[in-house]
C-alpha atoms as a PDB file:
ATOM      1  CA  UNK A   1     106.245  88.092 112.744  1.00  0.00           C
ATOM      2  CA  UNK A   2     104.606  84.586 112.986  1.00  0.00           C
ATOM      3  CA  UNK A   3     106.648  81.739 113.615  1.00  0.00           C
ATOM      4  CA  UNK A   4     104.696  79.576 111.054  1.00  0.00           C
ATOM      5  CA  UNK A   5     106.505  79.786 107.908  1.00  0.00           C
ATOM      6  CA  UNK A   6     104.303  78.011 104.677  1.00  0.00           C
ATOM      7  CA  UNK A   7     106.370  75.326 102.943  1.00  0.00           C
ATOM      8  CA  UNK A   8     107.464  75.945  98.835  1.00  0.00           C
ATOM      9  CA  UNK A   9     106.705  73.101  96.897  1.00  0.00           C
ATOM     10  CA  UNK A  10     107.630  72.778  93.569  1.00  0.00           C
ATOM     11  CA  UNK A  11     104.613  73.587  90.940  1.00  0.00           C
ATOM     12  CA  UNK A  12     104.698  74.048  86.860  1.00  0.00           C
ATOM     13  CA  UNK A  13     102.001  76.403  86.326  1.00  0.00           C
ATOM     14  CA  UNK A  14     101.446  77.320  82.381  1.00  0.00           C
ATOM     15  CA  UNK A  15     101.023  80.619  82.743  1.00  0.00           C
ATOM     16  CA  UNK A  16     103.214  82.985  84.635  1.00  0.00           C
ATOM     17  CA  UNK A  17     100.495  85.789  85.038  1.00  0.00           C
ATOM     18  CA  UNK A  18     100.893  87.147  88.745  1.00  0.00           C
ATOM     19  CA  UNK A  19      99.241  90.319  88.200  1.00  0.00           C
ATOM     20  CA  UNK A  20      99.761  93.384  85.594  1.00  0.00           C
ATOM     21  CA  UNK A  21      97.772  96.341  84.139  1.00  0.00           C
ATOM     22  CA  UNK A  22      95.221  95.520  81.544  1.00  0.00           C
ATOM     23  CA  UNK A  23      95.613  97.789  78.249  1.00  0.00           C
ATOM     24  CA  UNK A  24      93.504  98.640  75.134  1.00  0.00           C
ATOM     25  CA  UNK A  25      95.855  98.844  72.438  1.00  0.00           C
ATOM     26  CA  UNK A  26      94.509 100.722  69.619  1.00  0.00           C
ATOM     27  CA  UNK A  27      96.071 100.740  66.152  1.00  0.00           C
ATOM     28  CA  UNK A  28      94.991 100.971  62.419  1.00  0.00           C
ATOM     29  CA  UNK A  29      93.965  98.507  59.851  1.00  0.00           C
ATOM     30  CA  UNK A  30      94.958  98.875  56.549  1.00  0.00           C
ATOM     31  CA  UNK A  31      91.454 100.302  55.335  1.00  0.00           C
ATOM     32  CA  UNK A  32      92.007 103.610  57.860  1.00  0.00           C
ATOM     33  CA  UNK A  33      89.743 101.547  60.372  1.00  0.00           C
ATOM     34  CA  UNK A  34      90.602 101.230  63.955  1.00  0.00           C
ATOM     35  CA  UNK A  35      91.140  97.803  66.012  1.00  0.00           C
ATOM     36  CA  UNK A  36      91.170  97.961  69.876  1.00  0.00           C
ATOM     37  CA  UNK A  37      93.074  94.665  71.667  1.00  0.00           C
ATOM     38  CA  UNK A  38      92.629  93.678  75.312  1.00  0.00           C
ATOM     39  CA  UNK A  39      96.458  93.239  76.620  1.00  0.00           C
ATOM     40  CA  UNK A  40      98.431  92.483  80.074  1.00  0.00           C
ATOM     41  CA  UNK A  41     101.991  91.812  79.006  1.00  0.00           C
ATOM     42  CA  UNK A  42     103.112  95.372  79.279  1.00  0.00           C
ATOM     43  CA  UNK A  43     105.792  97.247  81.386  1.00  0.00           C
ATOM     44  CA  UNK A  44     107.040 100.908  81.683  1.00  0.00           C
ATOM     45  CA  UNK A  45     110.452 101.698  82.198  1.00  0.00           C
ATOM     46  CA  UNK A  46     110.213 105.924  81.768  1.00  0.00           C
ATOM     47  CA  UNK A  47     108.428 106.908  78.597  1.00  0.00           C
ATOM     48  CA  UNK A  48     108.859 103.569  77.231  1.00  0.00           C
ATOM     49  CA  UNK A  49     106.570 100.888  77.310  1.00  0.00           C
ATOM     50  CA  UNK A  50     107.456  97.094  76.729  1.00  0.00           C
ATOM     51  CA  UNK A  51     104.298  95.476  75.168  1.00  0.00           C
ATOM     52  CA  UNK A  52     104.525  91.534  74.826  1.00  0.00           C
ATOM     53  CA  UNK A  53     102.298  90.540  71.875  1.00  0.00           C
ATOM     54  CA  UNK A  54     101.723  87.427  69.797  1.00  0.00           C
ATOM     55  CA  UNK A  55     103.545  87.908  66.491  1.00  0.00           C
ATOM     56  CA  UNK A  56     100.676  86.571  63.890  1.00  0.00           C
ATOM     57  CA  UNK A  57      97.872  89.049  65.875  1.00  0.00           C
ATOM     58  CA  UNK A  58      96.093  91.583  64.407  1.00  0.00           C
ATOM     59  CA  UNK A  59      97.695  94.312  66.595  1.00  0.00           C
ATOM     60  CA  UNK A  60     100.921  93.219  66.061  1.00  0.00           C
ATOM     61  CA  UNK A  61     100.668  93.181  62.586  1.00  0.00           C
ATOM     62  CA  UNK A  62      99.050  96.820  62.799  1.00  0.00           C
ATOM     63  CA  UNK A  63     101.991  98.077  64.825  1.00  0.00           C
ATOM     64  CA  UNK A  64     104.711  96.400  62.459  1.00  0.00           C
ATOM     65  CA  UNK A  65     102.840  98.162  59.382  1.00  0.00           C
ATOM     66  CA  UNK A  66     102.311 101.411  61.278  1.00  0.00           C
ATOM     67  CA  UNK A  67     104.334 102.256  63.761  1.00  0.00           C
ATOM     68  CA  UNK A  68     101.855 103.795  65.981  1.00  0.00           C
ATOM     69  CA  UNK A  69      99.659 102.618  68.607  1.00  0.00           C
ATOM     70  CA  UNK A  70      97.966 104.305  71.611  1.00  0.00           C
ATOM     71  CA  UNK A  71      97.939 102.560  74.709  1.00  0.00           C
ATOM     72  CA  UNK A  72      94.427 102.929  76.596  1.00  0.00           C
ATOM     73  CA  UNK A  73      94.542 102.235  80.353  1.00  0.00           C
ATOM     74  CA  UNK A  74      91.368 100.843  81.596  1.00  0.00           C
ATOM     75  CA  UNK A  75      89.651 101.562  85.251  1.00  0.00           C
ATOM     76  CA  UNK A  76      88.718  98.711  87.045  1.00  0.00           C
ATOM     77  CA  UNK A  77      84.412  99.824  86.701  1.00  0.00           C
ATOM     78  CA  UNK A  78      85.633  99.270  82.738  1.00  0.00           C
ATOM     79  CA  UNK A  79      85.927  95.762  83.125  1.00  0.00           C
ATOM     80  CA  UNK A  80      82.737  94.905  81.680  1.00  0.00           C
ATOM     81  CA  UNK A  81      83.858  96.473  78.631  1.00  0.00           C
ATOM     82  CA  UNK A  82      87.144  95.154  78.380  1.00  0.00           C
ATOM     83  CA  UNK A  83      85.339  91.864  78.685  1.00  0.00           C
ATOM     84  CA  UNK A  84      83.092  92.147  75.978  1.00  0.00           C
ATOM     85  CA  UNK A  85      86.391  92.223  73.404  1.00  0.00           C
ATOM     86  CA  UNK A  86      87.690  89.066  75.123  1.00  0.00           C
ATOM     87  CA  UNK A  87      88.073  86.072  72.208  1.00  0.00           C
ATOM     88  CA  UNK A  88      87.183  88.313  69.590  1.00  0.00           C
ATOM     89  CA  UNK A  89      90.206  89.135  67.141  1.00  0.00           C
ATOM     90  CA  UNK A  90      90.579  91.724  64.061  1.00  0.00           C
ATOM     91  CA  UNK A  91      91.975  89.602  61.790  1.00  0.00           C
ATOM     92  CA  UNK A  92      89.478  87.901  58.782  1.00  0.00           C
ATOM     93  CA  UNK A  93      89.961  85.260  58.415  1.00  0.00           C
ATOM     94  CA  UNK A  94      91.008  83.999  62.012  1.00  0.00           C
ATOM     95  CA  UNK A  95      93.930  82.102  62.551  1.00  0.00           C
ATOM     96  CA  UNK A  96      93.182  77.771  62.948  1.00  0.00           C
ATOM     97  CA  UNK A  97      95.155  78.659  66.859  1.00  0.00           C
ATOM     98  CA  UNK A  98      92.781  81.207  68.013  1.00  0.00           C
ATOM     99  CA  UNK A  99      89.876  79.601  66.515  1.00  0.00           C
ATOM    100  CA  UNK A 100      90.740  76.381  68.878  1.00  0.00           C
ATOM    101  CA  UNK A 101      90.702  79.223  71.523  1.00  0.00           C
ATOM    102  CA  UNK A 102      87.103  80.035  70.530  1.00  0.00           C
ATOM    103  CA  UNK A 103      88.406  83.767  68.832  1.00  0.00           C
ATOM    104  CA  UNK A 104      85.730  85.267  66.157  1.00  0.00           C
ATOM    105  CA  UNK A 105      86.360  88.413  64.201  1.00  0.00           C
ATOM    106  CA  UNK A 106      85.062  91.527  65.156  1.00  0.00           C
ATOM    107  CA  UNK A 107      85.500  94.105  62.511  1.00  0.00           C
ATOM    108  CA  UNK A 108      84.284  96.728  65.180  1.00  0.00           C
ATOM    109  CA  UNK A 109      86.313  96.708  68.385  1.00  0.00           C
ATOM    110  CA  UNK A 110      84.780  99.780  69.590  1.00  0.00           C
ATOM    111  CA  UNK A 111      81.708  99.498  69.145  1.00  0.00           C
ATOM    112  CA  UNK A 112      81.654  95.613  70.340  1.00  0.00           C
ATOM    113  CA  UNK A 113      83.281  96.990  73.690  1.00  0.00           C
ATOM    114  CA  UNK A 114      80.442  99.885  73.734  1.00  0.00           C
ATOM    115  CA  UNK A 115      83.401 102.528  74.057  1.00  0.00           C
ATOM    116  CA  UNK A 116      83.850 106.320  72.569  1.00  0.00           C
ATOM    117  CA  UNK A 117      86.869 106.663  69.723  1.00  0.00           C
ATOM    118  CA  UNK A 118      88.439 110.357  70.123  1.00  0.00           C
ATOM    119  CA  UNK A 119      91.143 111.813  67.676  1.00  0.00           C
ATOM    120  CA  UNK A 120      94.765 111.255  68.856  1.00  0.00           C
ATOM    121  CA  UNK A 121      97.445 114.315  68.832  1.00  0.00           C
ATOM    122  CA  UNK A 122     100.612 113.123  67.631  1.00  0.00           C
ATOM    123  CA  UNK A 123      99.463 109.509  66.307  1.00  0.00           C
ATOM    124  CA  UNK A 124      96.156 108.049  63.623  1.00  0.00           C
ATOM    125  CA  UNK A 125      95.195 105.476  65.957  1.00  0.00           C
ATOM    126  CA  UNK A 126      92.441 107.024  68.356  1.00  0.00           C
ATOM    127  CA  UNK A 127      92.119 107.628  72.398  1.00  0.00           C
ATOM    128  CA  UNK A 128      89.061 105.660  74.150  1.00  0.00           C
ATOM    129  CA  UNK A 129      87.643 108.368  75.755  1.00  0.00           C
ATOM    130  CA  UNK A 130      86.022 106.161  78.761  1.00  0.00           C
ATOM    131  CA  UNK A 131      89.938 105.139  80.138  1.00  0.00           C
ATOM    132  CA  UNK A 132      91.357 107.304  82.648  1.00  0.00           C
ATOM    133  CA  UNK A 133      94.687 107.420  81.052  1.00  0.00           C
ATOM    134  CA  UNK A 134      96.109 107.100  77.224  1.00  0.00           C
ATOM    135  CA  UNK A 135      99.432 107.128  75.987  1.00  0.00           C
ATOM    136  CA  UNK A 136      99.936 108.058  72.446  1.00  0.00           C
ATOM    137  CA  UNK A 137     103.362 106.104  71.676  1.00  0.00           C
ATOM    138  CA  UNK A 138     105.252 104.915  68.236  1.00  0.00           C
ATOM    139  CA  UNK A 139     107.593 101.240  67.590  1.00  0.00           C
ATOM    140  CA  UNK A 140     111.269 102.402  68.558  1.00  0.00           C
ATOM    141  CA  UNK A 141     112.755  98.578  68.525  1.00  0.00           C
ATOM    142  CA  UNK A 142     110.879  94.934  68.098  1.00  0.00           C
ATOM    143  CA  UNK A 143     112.630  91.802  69.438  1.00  0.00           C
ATOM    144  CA  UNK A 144     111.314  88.035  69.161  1.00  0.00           C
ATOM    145  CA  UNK A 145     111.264  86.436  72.249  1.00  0.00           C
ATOM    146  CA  UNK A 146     111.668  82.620  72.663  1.00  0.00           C
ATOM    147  CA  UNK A 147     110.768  80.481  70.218  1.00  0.00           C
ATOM    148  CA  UNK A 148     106.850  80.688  70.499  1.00  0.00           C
ATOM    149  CA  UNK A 149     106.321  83.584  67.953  1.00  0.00           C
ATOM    150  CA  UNK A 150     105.754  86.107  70.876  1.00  0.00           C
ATOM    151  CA  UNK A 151     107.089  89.923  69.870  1.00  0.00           C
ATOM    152  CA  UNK A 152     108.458  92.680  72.773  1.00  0.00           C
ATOM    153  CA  UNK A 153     107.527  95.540  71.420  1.00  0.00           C
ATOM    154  CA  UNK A 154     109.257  98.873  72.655  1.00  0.00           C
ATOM    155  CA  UNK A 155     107.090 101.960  72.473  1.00  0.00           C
ATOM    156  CA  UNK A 156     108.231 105.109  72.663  1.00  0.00           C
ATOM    157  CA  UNK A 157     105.560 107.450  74.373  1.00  0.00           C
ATOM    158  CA  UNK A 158     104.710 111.101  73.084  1.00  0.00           C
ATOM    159  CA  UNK A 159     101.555 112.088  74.778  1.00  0.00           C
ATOM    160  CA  UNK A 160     100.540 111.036  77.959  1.00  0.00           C
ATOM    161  CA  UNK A 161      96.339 111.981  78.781  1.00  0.00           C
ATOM    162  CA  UNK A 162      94.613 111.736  81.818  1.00  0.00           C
ATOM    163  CA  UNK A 163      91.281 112.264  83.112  1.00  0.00           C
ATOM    164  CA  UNK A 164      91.282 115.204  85.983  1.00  0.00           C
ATOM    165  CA  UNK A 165      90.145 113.009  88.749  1.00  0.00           C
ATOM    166  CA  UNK A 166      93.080 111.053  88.670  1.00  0.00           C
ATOM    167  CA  UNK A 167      95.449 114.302  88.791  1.00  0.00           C
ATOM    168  CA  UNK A 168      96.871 114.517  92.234  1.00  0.00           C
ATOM    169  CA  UNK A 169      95.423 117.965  93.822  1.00  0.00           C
ATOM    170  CA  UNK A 170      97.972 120.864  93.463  1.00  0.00           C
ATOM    171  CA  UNK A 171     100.150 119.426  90.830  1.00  0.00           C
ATOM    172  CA  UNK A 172     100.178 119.573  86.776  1.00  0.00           C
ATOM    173  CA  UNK A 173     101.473 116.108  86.299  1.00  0.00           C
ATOM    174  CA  UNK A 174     101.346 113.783  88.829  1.00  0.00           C
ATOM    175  CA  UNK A 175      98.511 110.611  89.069  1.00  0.00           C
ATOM    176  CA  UNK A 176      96.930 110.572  92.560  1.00  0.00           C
ATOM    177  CA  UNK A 177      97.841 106.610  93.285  1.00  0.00           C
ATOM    178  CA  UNK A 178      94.827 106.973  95.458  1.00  0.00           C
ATOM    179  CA  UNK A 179      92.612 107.528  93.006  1.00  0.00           C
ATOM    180  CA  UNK A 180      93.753 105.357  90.521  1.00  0.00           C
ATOM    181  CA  UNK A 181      92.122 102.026  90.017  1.00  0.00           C
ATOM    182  CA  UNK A 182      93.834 100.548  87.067  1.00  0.00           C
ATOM    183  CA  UNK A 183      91.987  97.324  85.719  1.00  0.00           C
ATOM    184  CA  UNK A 184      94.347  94.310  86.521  1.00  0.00           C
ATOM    185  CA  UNK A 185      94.616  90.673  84.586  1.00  0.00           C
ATOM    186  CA  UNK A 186      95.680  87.683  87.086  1.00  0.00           C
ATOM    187  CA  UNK A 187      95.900  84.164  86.072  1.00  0.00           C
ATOM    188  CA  UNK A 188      93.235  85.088  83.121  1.00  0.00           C
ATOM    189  CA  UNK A 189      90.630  86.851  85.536  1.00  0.00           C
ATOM    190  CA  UNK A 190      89.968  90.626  86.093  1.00  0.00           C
ATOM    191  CA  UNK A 191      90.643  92.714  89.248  1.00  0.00           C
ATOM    192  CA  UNK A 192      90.945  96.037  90.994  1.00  0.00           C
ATOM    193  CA  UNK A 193      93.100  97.288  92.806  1.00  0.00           C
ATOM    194  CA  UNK A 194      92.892  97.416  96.668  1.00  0.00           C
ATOM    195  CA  UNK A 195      93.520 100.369  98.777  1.00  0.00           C
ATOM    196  CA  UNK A 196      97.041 101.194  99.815  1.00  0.00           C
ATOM    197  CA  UNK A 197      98.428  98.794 102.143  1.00  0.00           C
ATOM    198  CA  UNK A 198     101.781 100.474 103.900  1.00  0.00           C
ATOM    199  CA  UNK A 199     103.935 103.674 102.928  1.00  0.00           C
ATOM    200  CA  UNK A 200     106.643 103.186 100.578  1.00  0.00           C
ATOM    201  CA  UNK A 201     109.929 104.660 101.307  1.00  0.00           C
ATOM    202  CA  UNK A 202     110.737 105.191  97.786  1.00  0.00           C
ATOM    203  CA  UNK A 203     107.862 107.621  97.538  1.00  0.00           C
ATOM    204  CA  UNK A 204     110.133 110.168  99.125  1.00  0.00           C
ATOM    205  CA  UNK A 205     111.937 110.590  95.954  1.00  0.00           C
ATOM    206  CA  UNK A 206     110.622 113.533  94.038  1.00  0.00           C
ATOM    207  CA  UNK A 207     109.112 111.504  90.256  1.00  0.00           C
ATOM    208  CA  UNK A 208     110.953 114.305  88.592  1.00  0.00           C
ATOM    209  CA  UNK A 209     114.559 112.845  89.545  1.00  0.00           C
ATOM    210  CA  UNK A 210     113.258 109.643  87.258  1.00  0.00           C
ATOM    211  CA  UNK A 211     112.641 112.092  84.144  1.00  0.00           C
ATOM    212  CA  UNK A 212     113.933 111.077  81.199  1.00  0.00           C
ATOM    213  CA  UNK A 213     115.100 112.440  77.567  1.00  0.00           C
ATOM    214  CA  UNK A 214     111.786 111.227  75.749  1.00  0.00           C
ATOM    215  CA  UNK A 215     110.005 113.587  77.723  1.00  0.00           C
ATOM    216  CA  UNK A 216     111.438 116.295  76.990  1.00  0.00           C
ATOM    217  CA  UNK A 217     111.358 114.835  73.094  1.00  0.00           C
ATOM    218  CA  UNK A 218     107.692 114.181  73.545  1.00  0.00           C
ATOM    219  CA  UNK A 219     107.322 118.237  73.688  1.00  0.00           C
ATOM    220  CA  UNK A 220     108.753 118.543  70.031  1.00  0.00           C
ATOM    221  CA  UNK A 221     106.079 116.425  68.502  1.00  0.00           C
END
């Protein structure tokens, strides 16, 4: 280990975005149409999903309504696409704070991001067929966070799709980390992920000791 040690100092950065998935939220409108969001606040704890969302947003007001969402996990090669929905919003008319953020409204997410819509099984919001991975989920609990109008949303998952690349050889339900490039959002810029960078003694615990109840419930839906 080096000797040189880099001092702290203290800094009060804005934003407090070190590094998490992107996902493409997709929900419906009230006219049966769908609207597909660009996200990064989200966490999985199981078959649960925490999804931090701006309370007057179109999504959240979607998920509120509905109760469904599918949760579209983007490779890194999709960032071009995931770009193209960036500052674009589905609510009409846009709100005064997102139009001082330069927003517009989009009426059609998908094809503004150039991606395929494909029927859901267990929810009405539809897959994007071009992300490796989708998680059909529905709102179990929504809690306000702070006092800046931000929602944590906690979605319960019931389907869980993945392309066959990403399967790890051999097995019926495990993601090949190695092959998985999930799109990531840092400090408001996109990036992949890097290769694997040491072995982590937690991987010697079989995944299905972290099993949980929903999955078994998700096979009743």
């Amino acid at each position: 280990m080096s000797s040189t040690v880099d001092t702290h100092i203290r800094i009060e950065p804005n934003i407090l975005y070190f590094g998490t998935p992107v996902v493409l939220i997709s929900t419906l409108n009230e006219d049966g149409t769908p609207n597909l969001a660009p996200m990064s606040s989200a966490f999985w704890l199981g078959w649960r999903a925490i999804l931090g969302l701006g309370g007057g947003s179109k999504t959240a007001e979607n998920l509120r309504r509905t109760g469904e969402c599918v949760l579209n996990l983007p490779s890194d090669a999709m960032a071009p696409a995931v770009d193209r929905l960036a500052l674009t919003t589905g609510s009409d008319p846009v709100s005064e704070r997102k139009q001082k953020r330069g927003y517009r409204y989009v009426p059609d997410k998908f094809g503004r991001a150039g991606l395929t819509d494909v029927p859901s099984e267990t929810v009405a919001p539809p897959r994007v067929a071009e992300c490796p991975v989708n998680m059909e989920a529905v709102v179990e609990a929504v809690h306000p966070v702070g006092e800046s109008g931000v929602l944590a949303f906690e979605v319960r998952v019931q389907r869980v799709w993945a392309h066959e690349r990403i399967r790890l050889a051999g097995t019926s339900d495990h993601i090949d980390p190695d092959a998985w490039r999930p799109l990531i959002m840092s400090f408001q810029q996109l990036y992949g992920l890097g290769p694997r960078v040491h072995h982590s003694t937690l991987a010697q615990i079989p995944e299905r000791l972290y099993r949980t109840p929903d999955l078994d419930r998700a096979r009743t839906v």
